[in-house]
N, C-alpha and C. Protein backbone atom coordinates (compact mmCIF):
# COMPACT_ATOMS: atom_id res chain seq x y z
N UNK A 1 0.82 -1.19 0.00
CA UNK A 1 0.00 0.00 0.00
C UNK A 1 0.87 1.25 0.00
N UNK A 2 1.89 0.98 0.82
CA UNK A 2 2.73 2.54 0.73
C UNK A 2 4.43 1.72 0.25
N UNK A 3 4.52 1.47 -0.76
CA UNK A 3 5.23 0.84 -1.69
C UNK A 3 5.66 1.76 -2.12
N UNK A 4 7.45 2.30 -2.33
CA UNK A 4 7.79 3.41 -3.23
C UNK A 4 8.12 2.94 -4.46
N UNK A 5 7.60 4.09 -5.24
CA UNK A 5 7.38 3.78 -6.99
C UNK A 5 9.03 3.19 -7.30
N UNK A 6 9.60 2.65 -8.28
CA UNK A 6 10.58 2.42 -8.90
C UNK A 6 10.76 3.33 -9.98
N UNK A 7 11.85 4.12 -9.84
CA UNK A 7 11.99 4.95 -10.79
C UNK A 7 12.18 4.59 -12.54
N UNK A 8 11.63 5.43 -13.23
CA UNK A 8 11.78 4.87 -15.06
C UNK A 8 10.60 4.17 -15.30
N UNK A 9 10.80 3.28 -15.86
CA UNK A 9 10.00 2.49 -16.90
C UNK A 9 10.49 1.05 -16.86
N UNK A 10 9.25 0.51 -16.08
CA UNK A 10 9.95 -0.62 -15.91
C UNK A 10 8.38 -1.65 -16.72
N UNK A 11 8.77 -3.04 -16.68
CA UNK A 11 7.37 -3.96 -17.19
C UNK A 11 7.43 -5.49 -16.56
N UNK A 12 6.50 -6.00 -16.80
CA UNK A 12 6.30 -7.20 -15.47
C UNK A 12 7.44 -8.03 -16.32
N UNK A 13 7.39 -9.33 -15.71
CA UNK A 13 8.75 -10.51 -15.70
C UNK A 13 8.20 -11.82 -16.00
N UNK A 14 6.81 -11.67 -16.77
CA UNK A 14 6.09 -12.70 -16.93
C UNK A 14 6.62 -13.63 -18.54
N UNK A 15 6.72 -14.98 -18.02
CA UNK A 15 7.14 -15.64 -18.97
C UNK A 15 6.21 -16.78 -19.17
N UNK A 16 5.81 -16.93 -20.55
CA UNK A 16 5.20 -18.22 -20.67
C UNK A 16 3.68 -17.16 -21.26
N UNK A 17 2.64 -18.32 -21.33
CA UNK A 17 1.18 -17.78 -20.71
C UNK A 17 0.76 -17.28 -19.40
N UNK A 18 -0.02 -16.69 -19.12
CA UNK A 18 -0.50 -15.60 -18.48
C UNK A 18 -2.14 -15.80 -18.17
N UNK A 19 -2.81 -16.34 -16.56
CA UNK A 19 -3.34 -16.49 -16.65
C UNK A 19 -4.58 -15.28 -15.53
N UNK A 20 -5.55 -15.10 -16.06
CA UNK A 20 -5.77 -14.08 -15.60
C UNK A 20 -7.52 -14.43 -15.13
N UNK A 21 -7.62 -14.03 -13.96
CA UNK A 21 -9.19 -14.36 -13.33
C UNK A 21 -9.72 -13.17 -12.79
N UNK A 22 -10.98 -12.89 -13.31
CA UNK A 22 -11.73 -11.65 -12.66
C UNK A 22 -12.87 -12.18 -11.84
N UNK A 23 -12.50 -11.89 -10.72
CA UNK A 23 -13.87 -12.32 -9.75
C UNK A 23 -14.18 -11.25 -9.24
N UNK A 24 -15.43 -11.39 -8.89
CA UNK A 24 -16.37 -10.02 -8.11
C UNK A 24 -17.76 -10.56 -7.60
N UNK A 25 -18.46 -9.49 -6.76
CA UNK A 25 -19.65 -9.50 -6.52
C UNK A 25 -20.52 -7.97 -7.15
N UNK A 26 -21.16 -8.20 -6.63
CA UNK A 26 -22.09 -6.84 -6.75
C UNK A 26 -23.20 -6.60 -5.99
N UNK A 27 -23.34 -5.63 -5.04
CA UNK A 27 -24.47 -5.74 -3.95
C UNK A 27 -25.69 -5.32 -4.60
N UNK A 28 -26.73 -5.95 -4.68
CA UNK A 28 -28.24 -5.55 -5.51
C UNK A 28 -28.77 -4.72 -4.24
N UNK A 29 -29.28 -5.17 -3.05
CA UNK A 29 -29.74 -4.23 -2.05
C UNK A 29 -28.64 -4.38 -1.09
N UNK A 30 -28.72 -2.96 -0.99
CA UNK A 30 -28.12 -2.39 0.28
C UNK A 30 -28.50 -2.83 1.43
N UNK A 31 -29.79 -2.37 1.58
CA UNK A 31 -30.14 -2.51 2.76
C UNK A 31 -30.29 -4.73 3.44
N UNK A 32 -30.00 -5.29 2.88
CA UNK A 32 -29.46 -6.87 2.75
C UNK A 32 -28.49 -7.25 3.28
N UNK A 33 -27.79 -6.70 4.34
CA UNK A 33 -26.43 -6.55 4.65
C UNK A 33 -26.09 -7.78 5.62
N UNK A 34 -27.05 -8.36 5.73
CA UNK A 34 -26.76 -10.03 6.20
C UNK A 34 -26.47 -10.88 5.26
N UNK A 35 -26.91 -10.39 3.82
CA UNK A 35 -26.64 -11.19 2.86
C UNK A 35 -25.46 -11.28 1.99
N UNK A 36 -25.10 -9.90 1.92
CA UNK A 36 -23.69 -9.36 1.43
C UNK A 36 -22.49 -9.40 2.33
N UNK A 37 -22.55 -9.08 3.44
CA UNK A 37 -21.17 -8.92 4.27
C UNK A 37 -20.51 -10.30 4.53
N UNK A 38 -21.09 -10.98 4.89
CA UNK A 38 -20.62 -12.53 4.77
C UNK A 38 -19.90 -12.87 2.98
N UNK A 39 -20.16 -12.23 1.90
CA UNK A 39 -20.02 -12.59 0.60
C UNK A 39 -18.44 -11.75 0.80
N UNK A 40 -18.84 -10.30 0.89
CA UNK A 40 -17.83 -9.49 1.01
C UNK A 40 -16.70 -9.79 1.72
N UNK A 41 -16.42 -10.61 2.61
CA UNK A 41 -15.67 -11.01 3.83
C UNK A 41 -15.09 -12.44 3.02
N UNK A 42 -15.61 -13.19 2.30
CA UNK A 42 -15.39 -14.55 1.61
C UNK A 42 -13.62 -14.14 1.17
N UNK A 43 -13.99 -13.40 0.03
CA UNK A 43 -12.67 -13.51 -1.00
C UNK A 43 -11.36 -13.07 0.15
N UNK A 44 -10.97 -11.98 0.54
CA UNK A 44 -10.02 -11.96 1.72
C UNK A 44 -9.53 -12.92 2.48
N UNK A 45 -10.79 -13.38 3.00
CA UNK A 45 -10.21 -15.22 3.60
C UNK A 45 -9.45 -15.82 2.26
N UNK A 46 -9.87 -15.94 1.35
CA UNK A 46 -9.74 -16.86 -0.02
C UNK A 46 -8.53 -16.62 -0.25
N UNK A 47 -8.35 -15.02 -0.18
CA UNK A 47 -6.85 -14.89 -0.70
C UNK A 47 -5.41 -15.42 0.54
N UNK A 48 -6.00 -15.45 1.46
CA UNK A 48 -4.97 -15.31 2.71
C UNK A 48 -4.76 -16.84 2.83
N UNK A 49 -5.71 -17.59 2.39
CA UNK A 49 -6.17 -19.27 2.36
C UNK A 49 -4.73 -19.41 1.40
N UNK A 50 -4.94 -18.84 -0.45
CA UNK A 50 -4.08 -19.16 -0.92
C UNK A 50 -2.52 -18.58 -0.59
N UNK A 51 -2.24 -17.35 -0.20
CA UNK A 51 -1.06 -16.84 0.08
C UNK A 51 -0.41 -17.51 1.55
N UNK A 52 -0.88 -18.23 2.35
CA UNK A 52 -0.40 -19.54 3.10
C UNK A 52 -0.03 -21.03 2.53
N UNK A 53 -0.43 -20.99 1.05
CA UNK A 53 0.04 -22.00 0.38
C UNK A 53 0.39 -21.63 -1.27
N UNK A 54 1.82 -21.17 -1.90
CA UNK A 54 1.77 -20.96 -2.56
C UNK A 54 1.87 -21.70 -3.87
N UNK A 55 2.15 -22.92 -3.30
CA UNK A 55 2.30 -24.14 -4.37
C UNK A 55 0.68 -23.93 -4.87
N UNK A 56 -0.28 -24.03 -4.81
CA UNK A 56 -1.82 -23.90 -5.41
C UNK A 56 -2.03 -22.92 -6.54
N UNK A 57 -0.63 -21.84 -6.82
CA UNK A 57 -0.46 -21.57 -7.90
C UNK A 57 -1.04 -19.87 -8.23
N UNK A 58 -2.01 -19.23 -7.08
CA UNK A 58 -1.77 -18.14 -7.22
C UNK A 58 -0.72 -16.95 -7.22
N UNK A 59 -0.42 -16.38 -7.84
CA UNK A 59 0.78 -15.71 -8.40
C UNK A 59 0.98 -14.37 -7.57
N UNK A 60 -0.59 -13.75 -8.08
CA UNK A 60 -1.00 -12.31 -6.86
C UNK A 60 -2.12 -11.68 -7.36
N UNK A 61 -2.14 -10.42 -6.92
CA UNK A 61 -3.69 -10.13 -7.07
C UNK A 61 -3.95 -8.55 -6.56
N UNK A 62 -4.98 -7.93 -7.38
CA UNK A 62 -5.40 -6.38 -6.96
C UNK A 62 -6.85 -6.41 -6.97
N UNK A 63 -6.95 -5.95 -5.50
CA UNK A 63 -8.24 -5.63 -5.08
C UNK A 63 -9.10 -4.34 -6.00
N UNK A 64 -9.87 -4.29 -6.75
CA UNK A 64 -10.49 -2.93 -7.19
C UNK A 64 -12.02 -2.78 -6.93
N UNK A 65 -12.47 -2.13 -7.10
CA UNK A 65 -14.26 -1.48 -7.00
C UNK A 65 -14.50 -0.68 -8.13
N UNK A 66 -15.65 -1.11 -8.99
CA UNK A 66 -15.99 -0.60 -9.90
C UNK A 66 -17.18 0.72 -10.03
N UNK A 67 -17.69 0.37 -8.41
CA UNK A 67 -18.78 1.19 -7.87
C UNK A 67 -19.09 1.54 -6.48
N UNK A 68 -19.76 1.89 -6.16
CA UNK A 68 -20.36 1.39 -4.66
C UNK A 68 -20.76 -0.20 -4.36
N UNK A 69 -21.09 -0.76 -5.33
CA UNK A 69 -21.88 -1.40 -5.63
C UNK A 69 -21.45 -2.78 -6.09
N UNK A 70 -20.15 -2.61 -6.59
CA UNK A 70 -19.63 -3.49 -7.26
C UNK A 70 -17.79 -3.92 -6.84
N UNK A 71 -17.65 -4.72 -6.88
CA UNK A 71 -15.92 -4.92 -5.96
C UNK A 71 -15.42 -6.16 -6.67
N UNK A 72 -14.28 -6.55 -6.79
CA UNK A 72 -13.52 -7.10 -7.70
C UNK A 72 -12.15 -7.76 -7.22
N UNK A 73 -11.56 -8.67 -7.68
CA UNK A 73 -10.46 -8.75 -7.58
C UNK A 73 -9.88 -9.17 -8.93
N UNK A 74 -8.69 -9.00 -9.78
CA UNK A 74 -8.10 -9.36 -10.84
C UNK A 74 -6.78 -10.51 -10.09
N UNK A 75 -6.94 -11.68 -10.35
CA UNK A 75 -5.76 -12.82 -10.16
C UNK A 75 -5.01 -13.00 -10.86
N UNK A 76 -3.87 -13.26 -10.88
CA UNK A 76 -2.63 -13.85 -11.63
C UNK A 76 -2.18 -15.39 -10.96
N UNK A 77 -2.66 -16.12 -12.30
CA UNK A 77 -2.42 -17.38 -11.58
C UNK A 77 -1.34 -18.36 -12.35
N UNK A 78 -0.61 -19.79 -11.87
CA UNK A 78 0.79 -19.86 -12.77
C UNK A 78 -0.33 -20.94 -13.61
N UNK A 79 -1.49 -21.55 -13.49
CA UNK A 79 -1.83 -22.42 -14.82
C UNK A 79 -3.18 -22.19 -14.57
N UNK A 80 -4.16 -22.82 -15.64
CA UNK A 80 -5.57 -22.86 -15.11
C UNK A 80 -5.84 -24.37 -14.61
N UNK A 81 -4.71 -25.11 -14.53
CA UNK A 81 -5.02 -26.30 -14.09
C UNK A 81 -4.90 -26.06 -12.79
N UNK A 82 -3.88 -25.29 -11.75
CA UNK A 82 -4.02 -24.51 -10.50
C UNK A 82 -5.45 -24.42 -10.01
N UNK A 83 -5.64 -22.97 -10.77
CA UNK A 83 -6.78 -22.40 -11.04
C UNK A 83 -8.07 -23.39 -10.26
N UNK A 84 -8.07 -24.11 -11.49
CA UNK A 84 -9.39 -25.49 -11.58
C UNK A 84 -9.04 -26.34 -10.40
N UNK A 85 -7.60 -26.74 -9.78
CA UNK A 85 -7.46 -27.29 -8.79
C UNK A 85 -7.95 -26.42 -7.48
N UNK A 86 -7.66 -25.44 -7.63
CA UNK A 86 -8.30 -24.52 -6.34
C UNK A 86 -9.16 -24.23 -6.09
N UNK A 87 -10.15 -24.25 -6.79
CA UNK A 87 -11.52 -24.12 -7.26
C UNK A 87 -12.40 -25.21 -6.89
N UNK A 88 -11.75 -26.46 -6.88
CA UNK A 88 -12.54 -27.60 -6.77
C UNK A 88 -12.16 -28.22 -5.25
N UNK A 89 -11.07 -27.94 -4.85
CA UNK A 89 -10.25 -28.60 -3.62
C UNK A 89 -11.43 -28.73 -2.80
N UNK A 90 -11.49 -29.70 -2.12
CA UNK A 90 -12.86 -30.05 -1.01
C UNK A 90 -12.61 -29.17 -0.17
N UNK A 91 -10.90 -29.27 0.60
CA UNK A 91 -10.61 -28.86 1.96
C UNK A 91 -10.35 -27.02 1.85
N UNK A 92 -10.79 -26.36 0.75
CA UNK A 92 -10.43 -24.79 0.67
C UNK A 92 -12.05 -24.33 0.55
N UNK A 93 -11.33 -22.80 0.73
CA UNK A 93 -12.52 -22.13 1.31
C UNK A 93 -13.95 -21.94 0.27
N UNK A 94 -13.12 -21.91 -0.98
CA UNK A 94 -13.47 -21.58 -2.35
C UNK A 94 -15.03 -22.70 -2.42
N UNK A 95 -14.44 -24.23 -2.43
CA UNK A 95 -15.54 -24.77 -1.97
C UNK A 95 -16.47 -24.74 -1.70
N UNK A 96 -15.94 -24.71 -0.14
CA UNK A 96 -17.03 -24.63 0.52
C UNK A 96 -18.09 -23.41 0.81
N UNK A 97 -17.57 -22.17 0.02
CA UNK A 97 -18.30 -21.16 0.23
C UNK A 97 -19.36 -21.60 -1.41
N UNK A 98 -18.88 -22.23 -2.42
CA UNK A 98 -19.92 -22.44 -3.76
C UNK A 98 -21.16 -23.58 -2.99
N UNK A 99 -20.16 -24.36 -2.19
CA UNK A 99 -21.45 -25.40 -1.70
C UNK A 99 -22.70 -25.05 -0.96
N UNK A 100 -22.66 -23.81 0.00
CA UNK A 100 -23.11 -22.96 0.63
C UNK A 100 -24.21 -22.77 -0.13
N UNK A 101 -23.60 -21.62 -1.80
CA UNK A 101 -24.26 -21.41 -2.13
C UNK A 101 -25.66 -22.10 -3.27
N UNK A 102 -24.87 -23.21 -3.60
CA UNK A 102 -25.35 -24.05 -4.21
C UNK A 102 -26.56 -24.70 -3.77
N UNK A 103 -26.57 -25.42 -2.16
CA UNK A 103 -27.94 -25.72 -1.96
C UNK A 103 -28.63 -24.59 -1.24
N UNK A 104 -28.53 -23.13 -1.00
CA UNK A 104 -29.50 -22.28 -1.09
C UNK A 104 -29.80 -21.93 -2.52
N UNK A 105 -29.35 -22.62 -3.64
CA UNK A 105 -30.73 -22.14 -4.14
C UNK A 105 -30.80 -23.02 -4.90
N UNK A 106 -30.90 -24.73 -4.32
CA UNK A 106 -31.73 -25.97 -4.90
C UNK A 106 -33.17 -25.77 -4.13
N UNK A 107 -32.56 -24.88 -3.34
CA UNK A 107 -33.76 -25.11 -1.96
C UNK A 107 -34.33 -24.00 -1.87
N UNK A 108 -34.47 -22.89 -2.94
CA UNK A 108 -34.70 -21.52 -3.37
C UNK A 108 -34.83 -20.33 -2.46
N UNK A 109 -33.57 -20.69 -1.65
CA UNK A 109 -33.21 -19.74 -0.50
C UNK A 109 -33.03 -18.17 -1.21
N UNK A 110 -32.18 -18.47 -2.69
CA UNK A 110 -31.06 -17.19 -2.54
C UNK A 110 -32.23 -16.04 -2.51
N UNK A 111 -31.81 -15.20 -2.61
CA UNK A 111 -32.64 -13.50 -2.67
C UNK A 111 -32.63 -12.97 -3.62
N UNK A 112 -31.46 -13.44 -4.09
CA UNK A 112 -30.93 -12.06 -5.21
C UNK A 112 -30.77 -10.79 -4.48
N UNK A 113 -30.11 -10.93 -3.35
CA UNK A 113 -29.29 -9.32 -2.81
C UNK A 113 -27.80 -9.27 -3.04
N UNK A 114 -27.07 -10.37 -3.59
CA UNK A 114 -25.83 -10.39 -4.13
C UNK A 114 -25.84 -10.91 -5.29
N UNK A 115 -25.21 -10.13 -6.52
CA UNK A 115 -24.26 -10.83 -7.70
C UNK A 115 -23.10 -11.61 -7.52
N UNK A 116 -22.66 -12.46 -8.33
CA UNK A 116 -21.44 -12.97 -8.09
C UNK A 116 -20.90 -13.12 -9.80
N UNK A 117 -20.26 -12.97 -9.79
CA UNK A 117 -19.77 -13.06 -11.16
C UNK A 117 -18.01 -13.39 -11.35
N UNK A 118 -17.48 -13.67 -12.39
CA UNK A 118 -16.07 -14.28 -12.80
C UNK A 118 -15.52 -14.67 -14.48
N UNK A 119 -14.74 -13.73 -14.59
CA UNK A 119 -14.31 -14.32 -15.97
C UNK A 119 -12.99 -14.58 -16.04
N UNK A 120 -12.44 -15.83 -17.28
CA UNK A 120 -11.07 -16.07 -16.76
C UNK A 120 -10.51 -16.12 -17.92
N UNK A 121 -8.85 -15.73 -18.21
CA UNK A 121 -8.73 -15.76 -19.34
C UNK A 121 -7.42 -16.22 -19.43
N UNK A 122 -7.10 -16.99 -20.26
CA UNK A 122 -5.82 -17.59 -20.74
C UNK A 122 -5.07 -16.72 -21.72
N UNK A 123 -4.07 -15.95 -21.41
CA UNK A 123 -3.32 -15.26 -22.37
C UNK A 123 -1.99 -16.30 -22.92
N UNK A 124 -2.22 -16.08 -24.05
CA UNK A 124 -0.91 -16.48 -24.44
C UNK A 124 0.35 -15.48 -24.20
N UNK A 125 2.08 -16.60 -24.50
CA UNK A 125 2.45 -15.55 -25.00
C UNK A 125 2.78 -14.85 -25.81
N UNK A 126 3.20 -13.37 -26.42
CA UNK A 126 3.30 -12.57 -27.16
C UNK A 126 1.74 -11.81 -27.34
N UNK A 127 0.97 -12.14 -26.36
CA UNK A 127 -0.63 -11.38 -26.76
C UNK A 127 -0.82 -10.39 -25.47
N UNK A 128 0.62 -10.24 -24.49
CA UNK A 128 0.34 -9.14 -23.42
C UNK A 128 1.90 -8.20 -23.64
N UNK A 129 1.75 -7.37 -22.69
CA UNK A 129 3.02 -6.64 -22.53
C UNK A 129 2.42 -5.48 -21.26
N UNK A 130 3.61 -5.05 -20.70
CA UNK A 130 3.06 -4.20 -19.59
C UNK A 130 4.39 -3.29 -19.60
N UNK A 131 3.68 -1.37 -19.42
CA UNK A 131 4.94 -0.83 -18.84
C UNK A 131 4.05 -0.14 -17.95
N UNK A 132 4.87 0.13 -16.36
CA UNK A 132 4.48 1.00 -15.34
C UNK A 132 6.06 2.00 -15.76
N UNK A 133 5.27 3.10 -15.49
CA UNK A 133 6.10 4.55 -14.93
C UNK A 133 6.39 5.14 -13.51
N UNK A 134 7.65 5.22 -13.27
CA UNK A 134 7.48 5.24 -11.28
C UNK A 134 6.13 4.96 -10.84
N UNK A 135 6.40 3.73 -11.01
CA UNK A 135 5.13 3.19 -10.33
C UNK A 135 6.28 1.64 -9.48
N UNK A 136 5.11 1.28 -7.97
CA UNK A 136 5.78 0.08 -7.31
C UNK A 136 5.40 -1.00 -8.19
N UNK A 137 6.16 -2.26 -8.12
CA UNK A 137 5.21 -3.53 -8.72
C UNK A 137 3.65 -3.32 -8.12
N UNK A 138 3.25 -3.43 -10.03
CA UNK A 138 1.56 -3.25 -9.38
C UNK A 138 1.37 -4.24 -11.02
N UNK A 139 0.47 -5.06 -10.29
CA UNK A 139 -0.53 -5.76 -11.45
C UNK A 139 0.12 -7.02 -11.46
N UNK A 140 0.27 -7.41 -12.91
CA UNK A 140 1.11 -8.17 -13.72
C UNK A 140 2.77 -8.20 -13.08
N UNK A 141 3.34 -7.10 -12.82
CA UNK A 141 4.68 -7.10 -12.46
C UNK A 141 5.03 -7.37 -11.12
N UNK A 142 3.80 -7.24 -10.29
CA UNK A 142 3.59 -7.20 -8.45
C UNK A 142 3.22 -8.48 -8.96
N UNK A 143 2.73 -9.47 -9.69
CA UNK A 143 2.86 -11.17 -9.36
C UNK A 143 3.95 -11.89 -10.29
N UNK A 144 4.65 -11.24 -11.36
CA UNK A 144 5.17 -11.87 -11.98
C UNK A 144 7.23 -11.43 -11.78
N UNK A 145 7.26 -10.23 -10.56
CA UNK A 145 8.59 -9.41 -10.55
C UNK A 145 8.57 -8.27 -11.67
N UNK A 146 9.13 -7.30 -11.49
CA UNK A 146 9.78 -6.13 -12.39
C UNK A 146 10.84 -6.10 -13.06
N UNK A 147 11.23 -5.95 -14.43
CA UNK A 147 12.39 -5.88 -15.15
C UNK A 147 12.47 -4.08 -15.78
N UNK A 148 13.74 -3.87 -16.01
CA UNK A 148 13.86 -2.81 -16.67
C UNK A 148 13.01 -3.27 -17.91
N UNK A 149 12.21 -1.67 -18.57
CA UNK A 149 11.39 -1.93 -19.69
C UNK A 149 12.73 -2.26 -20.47
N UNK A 150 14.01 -1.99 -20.92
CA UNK A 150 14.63 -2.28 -21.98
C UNK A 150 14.96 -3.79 -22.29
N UNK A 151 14.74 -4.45 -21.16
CA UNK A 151 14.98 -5.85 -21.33
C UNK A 151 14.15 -6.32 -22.03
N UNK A 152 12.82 -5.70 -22.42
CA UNK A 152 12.01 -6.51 -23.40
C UNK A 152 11.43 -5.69 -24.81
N UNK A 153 12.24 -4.04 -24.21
CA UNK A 153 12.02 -3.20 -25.33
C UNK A 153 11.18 -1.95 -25.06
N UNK A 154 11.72 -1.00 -25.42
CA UNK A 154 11.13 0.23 -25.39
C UNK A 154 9.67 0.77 -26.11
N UNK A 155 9.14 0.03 -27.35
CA UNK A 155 8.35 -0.31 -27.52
C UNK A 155 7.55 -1.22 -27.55
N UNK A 156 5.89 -0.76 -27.60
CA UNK A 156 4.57 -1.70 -27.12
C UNK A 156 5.52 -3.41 -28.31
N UNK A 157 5.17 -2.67 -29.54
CA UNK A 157 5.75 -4.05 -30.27
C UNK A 157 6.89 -5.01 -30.02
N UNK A 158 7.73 -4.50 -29.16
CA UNK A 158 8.79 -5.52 -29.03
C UNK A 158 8.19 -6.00 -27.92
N UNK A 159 7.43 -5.40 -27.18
CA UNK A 159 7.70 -6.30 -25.52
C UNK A 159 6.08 -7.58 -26.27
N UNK A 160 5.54 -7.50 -26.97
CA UNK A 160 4.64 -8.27 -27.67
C UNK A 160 5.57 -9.21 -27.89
N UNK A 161 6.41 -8.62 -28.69
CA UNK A 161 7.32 -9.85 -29.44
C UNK A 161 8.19 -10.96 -28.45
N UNK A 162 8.44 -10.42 -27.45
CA UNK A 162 9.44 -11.37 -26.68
C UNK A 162 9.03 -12.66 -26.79
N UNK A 163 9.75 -13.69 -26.27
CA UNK A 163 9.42 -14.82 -25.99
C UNK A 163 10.65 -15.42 -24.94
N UNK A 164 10.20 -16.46 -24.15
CA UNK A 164 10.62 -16.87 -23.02
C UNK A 164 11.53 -17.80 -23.69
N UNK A 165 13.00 -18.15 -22.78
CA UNK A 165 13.83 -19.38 -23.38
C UNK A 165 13.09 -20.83 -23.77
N UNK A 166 11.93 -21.12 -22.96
CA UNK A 166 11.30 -22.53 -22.90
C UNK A 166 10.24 -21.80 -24.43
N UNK A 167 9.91 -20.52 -24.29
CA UNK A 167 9.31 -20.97 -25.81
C UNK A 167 10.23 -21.26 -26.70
N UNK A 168 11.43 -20.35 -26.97
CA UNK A 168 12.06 -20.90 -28.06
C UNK A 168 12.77 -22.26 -28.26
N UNK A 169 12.84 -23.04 -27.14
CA UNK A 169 13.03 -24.31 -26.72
C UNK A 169 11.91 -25.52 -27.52
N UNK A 170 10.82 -25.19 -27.22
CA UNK A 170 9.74 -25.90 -27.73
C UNK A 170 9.18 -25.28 -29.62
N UNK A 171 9.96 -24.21 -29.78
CA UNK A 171 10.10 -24.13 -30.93
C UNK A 171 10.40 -24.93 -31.89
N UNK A 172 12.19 -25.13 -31.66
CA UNK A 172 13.04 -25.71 -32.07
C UNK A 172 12.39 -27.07 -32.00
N UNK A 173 11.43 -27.93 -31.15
CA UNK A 173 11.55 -28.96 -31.26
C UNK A 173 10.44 -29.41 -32.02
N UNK A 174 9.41 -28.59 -32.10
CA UNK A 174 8.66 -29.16 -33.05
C UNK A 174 8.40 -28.67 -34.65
């Protein structure tokens, strides 16, 4: 939070694919706040669940809010097989908070005073690139490390272009 910027131009250290998860809620009523604060309180556990175990493959993550109304987190994760493993694990929180929700509404509990929503996306590589300006690791570079931008190029097109030693590895071989 009070992270001093790195001076210049620097861009994340991400090699390979790039996997990226948007989760959120969205509060429909306000005034529901038995129904939401328990939702709101979920992901924080979730994250602290995974950052006590980092083998499960989350990378890192920025909290944002799109509204009053609406709250978010963007993940960086190292596969979606992670991902799908964390997601499903019996003994994590992730679970057991879908199971929760799952038989309230076989049993047509829910309300509809919370959204929940999630999209996930598999980047390849050469289809991202990132530069921060005195800025601390934030995003992509706060889960993947910071490099000087020249290591992958001063322009948007070269840092597209890079590729990791294991890609050009698996190049060569097929």
């Amino acid at each position: 939070m009070f992270a001093k910027p790195l001076p210049g131009r620097t861009t994340a250290a991400a090699e390979g694919d790039v996997v990226v998860l948007l989760i959120g809620m969205r509060i429909n009523h306000f005034w529901a706040v038995h129904h939401w604060v328990p939702v709101i309180l979920a992901m924080p556990r979730m994250l602290r669940e995974l950052a006590r175990q980092p083998a499960r493959g989350l990378l890192g993550h920025v909290l944002l809010t799109a509204s009053p109304r609406t709250y978010y987190v963007v993940q960086y994760w190292e596969s979606k097989e992670k991902l799908y493993a964390y997601a499903a694990a019996p003994d994590m929180l992730h679970h057991k908070a879908w199971s929760i929700v799952n038989r309230k509404d076989r049993a047509g509990r829910l309300r509809r005073h919370v959204g929940l929503w999630h999209e996930s996306y598999i980047v390849p590589e050469g289809s991202y690139e990132s530069i921060y300006f005195d800025m601390p690791p934030f995003g992509l570079a706060a889960a993947t490390g910071v490099l000087p931008l020249e290591s992958r190029g001063r322009r948007a097109a070269d840092r597209f272009a890079h590729r990791s030693p294991a890609a050009g590895q698996d190049q060569r071989a097929g």
